[in-house]
Protein backbone atom coordinates (compact mmCIF):
# COMPACT_ATOMS: atom_id res chain seq x y z
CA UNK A 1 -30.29 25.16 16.14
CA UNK A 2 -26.93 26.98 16.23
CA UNK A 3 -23.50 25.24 17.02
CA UNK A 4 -23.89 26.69 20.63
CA UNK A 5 -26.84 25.58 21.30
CA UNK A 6 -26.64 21.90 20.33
CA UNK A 7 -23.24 22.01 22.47
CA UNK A 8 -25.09 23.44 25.13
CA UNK A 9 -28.28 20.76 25.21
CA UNK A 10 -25.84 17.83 24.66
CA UNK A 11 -23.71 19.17 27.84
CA UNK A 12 -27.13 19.35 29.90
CA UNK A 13 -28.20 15.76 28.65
CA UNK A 14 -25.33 14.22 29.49
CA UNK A 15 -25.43 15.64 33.06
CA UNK A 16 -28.94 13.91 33.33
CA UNK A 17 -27.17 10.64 31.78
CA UNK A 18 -24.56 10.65 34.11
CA UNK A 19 -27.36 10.99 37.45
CA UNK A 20 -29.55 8.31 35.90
CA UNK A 21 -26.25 6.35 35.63
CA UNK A 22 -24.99 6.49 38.70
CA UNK A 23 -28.38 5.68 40.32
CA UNK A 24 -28.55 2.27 38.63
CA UNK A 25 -25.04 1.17 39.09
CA UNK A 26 -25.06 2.50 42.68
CA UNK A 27 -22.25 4.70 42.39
CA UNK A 28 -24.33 7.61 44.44
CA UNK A 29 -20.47 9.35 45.81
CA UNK A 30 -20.27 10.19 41.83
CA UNK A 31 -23.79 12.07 41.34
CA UNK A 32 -23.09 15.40 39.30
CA UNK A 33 -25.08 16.95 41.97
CA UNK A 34 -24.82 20.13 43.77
CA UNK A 35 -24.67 21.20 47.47
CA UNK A 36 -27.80 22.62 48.11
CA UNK A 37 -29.92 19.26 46.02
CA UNK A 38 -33.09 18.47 46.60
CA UNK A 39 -35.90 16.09 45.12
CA UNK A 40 -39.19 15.30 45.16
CA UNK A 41 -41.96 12.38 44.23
CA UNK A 42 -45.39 10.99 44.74
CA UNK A 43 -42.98 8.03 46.77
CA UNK A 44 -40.80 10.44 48.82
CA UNK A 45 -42.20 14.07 49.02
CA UNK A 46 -40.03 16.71 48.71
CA UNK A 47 -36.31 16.02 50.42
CA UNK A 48 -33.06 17.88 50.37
CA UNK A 49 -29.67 17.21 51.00
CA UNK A 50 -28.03 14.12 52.54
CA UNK A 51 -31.97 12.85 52.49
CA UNK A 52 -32.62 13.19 48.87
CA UNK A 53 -29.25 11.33 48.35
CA UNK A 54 -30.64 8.32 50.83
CA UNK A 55 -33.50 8.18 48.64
CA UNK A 56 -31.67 6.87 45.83
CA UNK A 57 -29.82 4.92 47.85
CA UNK A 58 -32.67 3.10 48.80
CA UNK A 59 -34.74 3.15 45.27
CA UNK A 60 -31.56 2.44 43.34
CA UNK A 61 -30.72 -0.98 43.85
CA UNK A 62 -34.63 -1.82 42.98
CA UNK A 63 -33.72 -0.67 39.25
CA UNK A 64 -32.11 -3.11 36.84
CA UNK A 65 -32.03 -0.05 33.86
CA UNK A 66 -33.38 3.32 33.00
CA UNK A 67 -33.99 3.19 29.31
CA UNK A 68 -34.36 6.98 28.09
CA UNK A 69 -37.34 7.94 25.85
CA UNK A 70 -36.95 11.86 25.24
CA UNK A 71 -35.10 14.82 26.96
CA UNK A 72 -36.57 18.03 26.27
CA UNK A 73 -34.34 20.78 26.96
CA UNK A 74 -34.90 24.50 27.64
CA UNK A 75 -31.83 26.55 29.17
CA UNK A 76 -30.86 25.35 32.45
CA UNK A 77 -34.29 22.71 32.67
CA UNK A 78 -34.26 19.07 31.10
CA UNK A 79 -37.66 17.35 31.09
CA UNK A 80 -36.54 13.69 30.43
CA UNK A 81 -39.33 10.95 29.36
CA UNK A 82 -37.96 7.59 30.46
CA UNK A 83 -38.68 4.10 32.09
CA UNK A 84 -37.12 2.16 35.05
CA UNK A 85 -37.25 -1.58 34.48
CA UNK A 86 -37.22 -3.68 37.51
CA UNK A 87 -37.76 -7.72 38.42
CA UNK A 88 -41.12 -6.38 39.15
CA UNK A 89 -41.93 -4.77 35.76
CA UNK A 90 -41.25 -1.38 34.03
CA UNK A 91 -42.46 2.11 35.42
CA UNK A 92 -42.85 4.92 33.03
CA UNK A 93 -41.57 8.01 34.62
CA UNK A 94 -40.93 11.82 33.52
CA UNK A 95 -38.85 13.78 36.00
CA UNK A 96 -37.74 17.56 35.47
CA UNK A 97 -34.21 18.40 36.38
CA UNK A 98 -32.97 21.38 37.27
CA UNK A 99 -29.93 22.40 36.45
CA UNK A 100 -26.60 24.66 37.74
CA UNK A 101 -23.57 25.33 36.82
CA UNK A 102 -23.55 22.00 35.30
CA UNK A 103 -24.76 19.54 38.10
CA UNK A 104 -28.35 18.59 39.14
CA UNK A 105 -30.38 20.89 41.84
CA UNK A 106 -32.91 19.42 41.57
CA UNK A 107 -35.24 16.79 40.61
CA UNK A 108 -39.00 16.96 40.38
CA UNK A 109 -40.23 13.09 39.17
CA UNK A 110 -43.91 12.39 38.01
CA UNK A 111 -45.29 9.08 37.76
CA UNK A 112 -47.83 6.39 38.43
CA UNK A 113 -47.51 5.21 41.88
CA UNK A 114 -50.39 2.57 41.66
CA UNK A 115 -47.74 0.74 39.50
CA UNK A 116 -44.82 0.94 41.59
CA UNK A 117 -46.48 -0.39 44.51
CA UNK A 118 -46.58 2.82 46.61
């Protein structure tokens, strides 16, 4: 992988670092997000705007830590493997962000709801 590149996929996991971040420590008015950002889970369904921002205001005081697993990274798309630990237990989850101009669009997160209590 060329100098660029690495550059390049550190930049875009950091930006996914820095959302997963600020969702655990609650600091939501810092989320490298963009205007138009949207998200969507088995929990929530698909939500944009001020309502996909609610959302984590609501799931992120629930989460004690995100310990990352993998990113997988492929131009402006990070698939990131990781796992939410809470006092109820830990919940694996895999979420694809989207990417522009270095904020996320959007969020697509797959996991088990049977475990989270959904």
């Amino acid at each position: 992988m060329g100098e660029d590149s690495q550059s390049k996929r550190q930049a875009a996991t950091h930006v996914v670092e820095s959302y997963l971040q600020c969702v655990v420590s609650g600091k939501f008015s810092d989320l490298p997000i963009t205007e138009d950002y949207g998200s969507e889970s088995p929990q929530s369904g698909l939500l944009r705007g001020a309502a996909a921002v609610r959302y984590l205001e609501k799931i992120g005081p629930e989460m004690d830590e995100i310990r990352i697993l993998q990113h997988i990274v492929e131009g402006d798309y990070i698939a990131t493997h990781f796992e939410e630990v809470t006092s109820e237990g830990t919940l694996p989850v895999f979420a694809k962000f989207e990417l522009q101009n270095g904020k996320v669009r959007f969020v697509h997160v797959f996991f088990d709801s049977s475990l989270s209590g959904a």
